[in-house]
C-alpha atoms as a PDB file:
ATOM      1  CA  UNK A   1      -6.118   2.585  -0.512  1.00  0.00           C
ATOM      2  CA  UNK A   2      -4.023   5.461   1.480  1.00  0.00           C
ATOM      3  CA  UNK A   3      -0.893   5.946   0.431  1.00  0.00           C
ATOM      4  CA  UNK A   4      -0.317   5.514   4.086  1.00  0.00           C
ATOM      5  CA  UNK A   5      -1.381   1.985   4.257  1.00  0.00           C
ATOM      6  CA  UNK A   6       0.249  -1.110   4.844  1.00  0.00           C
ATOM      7  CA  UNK A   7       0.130  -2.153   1.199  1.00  0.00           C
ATOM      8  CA  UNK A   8       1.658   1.130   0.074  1.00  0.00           C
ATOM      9  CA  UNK A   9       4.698   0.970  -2.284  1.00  0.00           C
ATOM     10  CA  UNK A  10       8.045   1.870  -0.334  1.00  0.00           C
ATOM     11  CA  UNK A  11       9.734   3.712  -3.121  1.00  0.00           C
ATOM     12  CA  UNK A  12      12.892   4.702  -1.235  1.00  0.00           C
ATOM     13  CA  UNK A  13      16.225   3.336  -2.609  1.00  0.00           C
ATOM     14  CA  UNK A  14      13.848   0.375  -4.702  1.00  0.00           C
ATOM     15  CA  UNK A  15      16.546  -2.203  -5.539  1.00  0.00           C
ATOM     16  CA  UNK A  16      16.500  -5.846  -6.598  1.00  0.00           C
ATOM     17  CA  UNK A  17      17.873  -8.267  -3.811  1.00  0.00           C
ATOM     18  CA  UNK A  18      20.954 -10.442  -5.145  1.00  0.00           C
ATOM     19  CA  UNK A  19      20.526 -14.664  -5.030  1.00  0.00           C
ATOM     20  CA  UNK A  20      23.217 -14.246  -2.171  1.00  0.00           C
ATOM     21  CA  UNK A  21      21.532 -12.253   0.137  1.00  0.00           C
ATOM     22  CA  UNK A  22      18.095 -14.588   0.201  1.00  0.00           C
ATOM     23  CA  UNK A  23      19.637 -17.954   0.667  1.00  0.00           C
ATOM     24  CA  UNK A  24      20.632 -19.502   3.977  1.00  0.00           C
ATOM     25  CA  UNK A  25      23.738 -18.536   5.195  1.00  0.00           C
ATOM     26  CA  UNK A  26      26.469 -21.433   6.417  1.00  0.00           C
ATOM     27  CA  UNK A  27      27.789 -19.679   9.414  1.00  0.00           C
ATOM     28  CA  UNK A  28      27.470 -21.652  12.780  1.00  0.00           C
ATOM     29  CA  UNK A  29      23.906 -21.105  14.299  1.00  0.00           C
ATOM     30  CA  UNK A  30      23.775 -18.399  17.127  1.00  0.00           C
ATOM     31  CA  UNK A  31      20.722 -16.478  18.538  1.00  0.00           C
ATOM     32  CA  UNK A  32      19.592 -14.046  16.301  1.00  0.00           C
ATOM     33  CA  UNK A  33      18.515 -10.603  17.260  1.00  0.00           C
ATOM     34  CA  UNK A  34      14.762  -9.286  17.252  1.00  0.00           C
ATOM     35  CA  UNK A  35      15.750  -7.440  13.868  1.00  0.00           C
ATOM     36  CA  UNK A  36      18.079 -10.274  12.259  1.00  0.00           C
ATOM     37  CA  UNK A  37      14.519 -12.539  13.288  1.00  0.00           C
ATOM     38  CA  UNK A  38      12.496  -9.968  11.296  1.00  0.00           C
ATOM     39  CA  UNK A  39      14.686  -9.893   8.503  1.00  0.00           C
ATOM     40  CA  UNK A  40      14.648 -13.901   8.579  1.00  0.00           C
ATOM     41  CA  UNK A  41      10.948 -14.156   7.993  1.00  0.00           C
ATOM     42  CA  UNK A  42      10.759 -11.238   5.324  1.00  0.00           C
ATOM     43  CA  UNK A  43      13.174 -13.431   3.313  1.00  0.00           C
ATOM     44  CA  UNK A  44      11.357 -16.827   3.831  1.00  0.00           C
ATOM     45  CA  UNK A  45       8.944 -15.109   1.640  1.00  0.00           C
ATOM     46  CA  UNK A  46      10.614 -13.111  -0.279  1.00  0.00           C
ATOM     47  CA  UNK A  47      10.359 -12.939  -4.165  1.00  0.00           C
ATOM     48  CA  UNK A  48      13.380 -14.090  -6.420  1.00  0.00           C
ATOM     49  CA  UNK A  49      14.095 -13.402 -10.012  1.00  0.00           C
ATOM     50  CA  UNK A  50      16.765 -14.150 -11.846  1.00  0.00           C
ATOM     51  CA  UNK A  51      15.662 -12.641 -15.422  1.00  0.00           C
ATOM     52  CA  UNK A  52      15.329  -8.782 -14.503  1.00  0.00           C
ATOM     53  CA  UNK A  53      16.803  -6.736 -17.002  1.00  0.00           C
ATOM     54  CA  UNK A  54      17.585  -2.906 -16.771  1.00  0.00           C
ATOM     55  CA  UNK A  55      19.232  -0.085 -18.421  1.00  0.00           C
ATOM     56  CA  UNK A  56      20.042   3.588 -16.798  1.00  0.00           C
ATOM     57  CA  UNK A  57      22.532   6.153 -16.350  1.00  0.00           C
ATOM     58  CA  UNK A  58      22.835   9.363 -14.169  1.00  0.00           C
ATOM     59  CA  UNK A  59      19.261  10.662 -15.233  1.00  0.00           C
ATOM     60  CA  UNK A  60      17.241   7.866 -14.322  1.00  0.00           C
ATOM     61  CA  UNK A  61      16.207   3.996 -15.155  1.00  0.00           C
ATOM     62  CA  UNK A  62      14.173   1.595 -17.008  1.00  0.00           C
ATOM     63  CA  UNK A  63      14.259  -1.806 -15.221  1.00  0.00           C
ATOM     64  CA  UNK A  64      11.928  -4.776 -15.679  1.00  0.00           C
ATOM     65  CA  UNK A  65      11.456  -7.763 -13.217  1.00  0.00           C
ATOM     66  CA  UNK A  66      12.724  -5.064 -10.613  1.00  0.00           C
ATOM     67  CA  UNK A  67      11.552  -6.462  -7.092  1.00  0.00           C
ATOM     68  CA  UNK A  68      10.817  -4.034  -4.547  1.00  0.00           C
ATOM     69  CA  UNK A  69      12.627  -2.845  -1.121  1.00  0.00           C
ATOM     70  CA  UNK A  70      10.382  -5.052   0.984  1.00  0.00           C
ATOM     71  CA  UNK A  71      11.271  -8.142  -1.144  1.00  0.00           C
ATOM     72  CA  UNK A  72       7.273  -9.092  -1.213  1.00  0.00           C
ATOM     73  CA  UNK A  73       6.432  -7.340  -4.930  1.00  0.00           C
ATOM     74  CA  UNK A  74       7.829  -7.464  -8.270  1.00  0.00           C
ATOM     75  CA  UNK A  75       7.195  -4.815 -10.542  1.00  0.00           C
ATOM     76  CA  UNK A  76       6.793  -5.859 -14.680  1.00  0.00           C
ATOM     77  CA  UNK A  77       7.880  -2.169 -15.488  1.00  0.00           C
ATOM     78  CA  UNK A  78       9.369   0.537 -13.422  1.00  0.00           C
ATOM     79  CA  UNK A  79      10.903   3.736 -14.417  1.00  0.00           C
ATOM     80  CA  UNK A  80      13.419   5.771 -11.996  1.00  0.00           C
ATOM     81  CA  UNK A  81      14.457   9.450 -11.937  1.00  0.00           C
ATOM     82  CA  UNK A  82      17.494  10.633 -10.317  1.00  0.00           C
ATOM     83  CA  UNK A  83      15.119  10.770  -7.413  1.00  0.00           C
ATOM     84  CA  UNK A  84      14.122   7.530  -5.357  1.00  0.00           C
ATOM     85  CA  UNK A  85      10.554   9.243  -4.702  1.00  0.00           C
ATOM     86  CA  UNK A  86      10.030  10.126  -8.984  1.00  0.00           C
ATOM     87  CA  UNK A  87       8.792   6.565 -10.270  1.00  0.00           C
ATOM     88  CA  UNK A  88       5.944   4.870 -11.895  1.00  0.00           C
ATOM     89  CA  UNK A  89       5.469   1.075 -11.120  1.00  0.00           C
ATOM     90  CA  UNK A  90       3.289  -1.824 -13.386  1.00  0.00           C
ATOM     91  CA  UNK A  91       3.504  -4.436 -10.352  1.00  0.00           C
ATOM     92  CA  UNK A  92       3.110  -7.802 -11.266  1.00  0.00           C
ATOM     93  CA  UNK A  93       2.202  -9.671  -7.501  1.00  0.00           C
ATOM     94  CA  UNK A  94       2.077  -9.338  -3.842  1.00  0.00           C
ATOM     95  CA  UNK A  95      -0.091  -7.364  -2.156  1.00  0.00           C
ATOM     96  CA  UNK A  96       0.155  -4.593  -5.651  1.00  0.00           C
ATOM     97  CA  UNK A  97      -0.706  -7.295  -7.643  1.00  0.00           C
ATOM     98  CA  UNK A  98      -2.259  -5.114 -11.025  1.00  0.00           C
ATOM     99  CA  UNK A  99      -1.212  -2.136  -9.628  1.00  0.00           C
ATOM    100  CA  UNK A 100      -0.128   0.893 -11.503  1.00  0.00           C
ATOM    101  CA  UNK A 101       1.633   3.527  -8.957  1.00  0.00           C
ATOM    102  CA  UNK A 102       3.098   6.978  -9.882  1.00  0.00           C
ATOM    103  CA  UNK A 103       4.590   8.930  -7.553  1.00  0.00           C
ATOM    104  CA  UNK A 104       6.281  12.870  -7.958  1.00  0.00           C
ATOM    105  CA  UNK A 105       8.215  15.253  -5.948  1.00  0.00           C
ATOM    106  CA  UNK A 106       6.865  17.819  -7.799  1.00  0.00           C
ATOM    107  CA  UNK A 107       3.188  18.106  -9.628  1.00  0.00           C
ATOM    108  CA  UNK A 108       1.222  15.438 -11.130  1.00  0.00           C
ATOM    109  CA  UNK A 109      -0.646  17.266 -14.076  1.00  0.00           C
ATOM    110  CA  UNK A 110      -2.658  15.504 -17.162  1.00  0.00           C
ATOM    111  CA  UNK A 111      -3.962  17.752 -19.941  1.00  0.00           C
ATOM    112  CA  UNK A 112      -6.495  16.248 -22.485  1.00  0.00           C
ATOM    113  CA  UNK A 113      -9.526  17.499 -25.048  1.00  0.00           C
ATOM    114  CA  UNK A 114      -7.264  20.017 -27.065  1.00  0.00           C
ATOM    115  CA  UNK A 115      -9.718  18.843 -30.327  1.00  0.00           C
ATOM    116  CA  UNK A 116      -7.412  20.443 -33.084  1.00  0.00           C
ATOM    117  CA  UNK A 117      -9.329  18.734 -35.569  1.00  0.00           C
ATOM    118  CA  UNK A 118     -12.966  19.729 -34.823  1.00  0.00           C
ATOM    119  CA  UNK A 119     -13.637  23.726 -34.959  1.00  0.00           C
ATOM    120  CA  UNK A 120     -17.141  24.454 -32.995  1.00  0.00           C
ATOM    121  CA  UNK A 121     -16.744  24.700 -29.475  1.00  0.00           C
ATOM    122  CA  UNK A 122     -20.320  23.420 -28.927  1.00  0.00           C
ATOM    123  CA  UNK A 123     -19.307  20.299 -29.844  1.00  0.00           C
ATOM    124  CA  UNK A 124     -16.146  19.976 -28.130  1.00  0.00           C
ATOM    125  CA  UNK A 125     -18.336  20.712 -24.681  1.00  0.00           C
ATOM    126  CA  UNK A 126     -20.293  17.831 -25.548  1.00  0.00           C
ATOM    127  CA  UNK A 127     -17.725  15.339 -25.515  1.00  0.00           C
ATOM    128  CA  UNK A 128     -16.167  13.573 -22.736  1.00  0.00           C
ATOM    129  CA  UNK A 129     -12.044  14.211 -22.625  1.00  0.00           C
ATOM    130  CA  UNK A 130     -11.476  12.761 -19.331  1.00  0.00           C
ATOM    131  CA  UNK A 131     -12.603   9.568 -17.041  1.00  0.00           C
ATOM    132  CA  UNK A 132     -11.716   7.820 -14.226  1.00  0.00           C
ATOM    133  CA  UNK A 133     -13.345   4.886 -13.660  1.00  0.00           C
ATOM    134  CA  UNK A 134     -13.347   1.984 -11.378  1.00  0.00           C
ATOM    135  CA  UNK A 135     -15.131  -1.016 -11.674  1.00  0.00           C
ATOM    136  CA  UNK A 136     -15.027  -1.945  -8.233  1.00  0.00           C
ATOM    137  CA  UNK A 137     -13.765  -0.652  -4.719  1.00  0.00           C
ATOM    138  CA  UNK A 138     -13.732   3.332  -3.991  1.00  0.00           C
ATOM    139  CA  UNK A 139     -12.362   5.973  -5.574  1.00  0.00           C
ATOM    140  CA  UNK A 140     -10.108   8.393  -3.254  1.00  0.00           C
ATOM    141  CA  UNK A 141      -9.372  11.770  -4.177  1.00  0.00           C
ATOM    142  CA  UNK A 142      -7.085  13.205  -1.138  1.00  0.00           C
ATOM    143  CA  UNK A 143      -5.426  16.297  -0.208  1.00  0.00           C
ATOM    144  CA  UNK A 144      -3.319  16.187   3.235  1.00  0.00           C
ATOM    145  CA  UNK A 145      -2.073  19.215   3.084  1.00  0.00           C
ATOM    146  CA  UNK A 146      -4.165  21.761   0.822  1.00  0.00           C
ATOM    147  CA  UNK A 147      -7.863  22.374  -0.896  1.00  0.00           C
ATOM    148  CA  UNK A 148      -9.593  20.549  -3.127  1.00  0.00           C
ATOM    149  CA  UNK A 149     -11.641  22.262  -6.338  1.00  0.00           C
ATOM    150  CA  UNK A 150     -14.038  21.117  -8.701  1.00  0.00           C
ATOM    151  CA  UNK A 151     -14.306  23.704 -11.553  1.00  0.00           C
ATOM    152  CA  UNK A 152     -16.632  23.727 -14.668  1.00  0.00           C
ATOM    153  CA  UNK A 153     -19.268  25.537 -16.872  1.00  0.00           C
ATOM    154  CA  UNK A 154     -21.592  23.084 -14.595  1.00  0.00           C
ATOM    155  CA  UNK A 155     -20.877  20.342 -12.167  1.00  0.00           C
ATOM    156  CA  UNK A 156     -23.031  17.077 -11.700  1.00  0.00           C
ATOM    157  CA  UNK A 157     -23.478  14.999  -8.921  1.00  0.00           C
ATOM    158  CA  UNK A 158     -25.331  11.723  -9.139  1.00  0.00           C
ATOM    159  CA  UNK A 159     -25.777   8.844  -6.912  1.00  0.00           C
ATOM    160  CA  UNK A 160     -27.055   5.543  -7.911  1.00  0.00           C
ATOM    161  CA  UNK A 161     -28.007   2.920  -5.468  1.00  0.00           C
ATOM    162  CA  UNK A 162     -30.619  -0.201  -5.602  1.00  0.00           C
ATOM    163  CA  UNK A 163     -31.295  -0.237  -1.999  1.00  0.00           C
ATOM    164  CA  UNK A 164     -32.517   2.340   0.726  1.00  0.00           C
ATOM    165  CA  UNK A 165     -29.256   2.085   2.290  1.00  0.00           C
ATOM    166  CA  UNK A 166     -27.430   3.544  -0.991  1.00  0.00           C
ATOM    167  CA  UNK A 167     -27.743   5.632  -3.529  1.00  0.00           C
ATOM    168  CA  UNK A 168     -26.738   8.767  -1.174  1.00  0.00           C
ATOM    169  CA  UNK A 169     -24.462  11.711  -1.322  1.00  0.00           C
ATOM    170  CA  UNK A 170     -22.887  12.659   2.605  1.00  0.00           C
ATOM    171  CA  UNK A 171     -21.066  15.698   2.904  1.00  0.00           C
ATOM    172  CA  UNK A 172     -19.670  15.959   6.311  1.00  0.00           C
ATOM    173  CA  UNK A 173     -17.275  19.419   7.750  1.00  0.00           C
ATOM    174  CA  UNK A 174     -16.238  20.208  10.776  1.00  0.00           C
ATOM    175  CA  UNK A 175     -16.888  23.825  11.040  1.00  0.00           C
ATOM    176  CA  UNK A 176     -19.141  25.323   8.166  1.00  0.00           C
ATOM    177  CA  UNK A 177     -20.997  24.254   4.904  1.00  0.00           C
ATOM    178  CA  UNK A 178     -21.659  27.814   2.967  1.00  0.00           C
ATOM    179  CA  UNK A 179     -23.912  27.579  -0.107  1.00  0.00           C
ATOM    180  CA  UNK A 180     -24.077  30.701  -2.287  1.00  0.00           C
ATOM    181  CA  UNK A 181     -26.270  31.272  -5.543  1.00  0.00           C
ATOM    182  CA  UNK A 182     -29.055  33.183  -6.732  1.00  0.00           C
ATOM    183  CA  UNK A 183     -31.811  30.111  -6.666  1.00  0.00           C
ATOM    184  CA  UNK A 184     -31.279  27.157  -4.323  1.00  0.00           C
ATOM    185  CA  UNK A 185     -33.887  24.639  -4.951  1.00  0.00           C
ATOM    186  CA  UNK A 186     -34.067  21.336  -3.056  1.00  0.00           C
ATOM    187  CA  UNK A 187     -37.096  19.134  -3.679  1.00  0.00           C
ATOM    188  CA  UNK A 188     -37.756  16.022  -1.117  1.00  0.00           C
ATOM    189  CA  UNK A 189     -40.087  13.415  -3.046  1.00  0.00           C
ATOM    190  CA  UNK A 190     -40.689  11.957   0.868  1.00  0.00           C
ATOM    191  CA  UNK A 191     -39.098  13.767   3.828  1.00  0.00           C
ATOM    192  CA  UNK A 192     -37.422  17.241   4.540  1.00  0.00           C
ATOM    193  CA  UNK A 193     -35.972  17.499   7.728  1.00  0.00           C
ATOM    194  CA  UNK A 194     -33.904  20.704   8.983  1.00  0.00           C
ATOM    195  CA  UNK A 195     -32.633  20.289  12.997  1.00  0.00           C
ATOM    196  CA  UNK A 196     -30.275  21.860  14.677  1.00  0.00           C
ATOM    197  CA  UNK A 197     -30.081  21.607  18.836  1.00  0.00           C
ATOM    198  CA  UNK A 198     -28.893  25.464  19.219  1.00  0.00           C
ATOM    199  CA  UNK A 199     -30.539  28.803  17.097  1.00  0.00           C
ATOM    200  CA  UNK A 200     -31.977  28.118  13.394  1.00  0.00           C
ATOM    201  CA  UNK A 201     -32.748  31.361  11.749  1.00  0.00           C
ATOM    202  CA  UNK A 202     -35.056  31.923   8.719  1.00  0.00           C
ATOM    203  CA  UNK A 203     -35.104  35.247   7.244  1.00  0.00           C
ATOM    204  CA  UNK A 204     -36.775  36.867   3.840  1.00  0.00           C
ATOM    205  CA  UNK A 205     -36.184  40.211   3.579  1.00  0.00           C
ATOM    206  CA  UNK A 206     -39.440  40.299   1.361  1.00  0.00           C
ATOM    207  CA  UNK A 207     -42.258  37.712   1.744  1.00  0.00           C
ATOM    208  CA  UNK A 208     -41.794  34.737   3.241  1.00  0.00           C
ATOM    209  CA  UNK A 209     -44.641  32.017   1.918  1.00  0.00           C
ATOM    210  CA  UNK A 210     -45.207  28.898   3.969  1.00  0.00           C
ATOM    211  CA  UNK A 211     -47.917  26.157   2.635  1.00  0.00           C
ATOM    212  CA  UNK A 212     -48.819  23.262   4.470  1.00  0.00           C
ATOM    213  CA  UNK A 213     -52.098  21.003   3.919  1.00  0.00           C
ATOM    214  CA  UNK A 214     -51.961  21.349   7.740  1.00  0.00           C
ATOM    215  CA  UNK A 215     -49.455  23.587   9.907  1.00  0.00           C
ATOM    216  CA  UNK A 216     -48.871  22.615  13.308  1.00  0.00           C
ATOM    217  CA  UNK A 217     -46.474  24.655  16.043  1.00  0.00           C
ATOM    218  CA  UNK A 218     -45.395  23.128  18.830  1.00  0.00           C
ATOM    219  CA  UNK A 219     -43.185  24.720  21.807  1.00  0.00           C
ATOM    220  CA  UNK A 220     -41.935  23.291  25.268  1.00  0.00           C
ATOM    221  CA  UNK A 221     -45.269  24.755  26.328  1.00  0.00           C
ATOM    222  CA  UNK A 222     -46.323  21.049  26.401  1.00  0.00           C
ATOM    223  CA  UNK A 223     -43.663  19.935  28.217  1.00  0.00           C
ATOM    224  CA  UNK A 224     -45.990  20.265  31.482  1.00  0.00           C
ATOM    225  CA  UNK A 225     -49.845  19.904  29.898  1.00  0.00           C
ATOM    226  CA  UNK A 226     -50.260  18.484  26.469  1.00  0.00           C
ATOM    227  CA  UNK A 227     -52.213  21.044  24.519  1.00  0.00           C
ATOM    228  CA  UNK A 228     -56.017  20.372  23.516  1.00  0.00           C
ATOM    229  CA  UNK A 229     -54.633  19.294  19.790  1.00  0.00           C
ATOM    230  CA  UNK A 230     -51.944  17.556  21.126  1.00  0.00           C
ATOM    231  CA  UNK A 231     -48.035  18.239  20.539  1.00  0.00           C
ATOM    232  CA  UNK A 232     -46.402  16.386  23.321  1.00  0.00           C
ATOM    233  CA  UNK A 233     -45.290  13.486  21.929  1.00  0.00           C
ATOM    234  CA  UNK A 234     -43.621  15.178  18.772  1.00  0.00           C
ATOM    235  CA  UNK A 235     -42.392  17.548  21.575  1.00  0.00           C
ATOM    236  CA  UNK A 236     -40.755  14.716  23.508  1.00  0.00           C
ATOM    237  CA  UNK A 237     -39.430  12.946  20.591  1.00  0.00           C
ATOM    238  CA  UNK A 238     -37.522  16.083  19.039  1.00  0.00           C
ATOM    239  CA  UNK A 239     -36.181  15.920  22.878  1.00  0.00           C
ATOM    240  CA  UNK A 240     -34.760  12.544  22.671  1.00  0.00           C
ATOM    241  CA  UNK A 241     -32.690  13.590  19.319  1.00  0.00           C
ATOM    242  CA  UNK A 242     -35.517  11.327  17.600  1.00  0.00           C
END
């Protein structure tokens, strides 16, 4: 889910509400202002806990039973820097229920397959140092403000799916898709399709080979009269964006 989203962790001054502040006050009833009416209902629902326990000092804190800003989520285990925004959060309910949230002001790095122990490099390629794996739902990898890169001695992309509907891999850009290697190989087991409604170029600077069982050109020649081996109806379907 995007950090963005209305279930994401508000990690800005995260603090533990006291019994006071989420009981009903005794004060004469009055009107209470749009906000004070907001506040109201985040509290009717709010969680309580009166066994948190914590431990900190001017470098940072270990707290546990620690209920969020919002009131709505308690977190099992949460550890503080100095800084509000440098945390990492075991929630226990709420909308993060099972969650496990880290967030940095600086870099988030993990390094992993050192292999001290075994000597041949062959077999240290073979092994798998590093997964990510979700058993269900999506898995989002996001950069909002930078590139993403995938870098290895070779990179695999595989898409399973039961169905005709799945089992696909989409990439989508807004401006260009540039492919660059010394063989590019794509084999279609059914259908090969290449459109574009503008100019589609197709250049060998040596030979250029084209099989078919049967070849068959068709231009807007047919637009007018269909030609004697016909054409006109693949003519006006490629017209239609079919």
């Amino acid at each position: 889910m995007s950090a963005n989203g209305p279930t994401a962790q508000n990690t800005d001054n995260n603090r533990t509400p006291s019994r006071d502040s989420l009981l009903p006050s005794n004060k004469p009833n009055r009107i209470l202002s749009p906000l004070e009416q907001e506040e109201g209902s985040r509290y009717d629902s709010a969680k309580i806990n009166y066994t948190a326990v914590g431990w900190g000092n001017d470098h940072g804190s270990v707290t546990m039973g620690q209920i969020h800003k919002n009131s709505d989520v308690t977190s099992a285990v949460m550890l503080n820097a100095k800084d509000g925004l440098h945390q990492f959060s075991l929630d226990n309910d709420g909308v993060r229920r099972g969650w496990t949230t880290s967030t940095s002001t600086g870099a988030f790095q993990i390094n992993c397959g050192k292999y001290p122990w075994i000597m041949k490099d062959s077999e240290k390629e073979a092994l798998d140092s590093c997964m990510i794996t979700a058993d269900h739902g999506n898995i989002i990898i996001k950069a909002s403000n930078g590139k993403i890169r995938m870098e290895a001695t070779d990179i695999e992309l595989i898409s399973k799916g039961e169905k005709t509907d799945r089992g696909s891999i989409k990439m989508t850009a807004s401006e260009n898709i540039i492919m660059e290697s010394k063989k590019c190989q794509i084999t279609a087991k059914n259908y090969y399709k290449m459109s574009t409604p503008q100019t589609m170029e197709i250049i060998a600077n040596g030979v250029l080979k084209m099989y078919g069982a049967v070849i068959r050109g068709v231009s807007d020649a047919v637009d007018v009269k269909d030609s004697k081996v016909g054409g006109r109806n693949f003519q006006q379907r490629v017209k239609e964006g079919a």
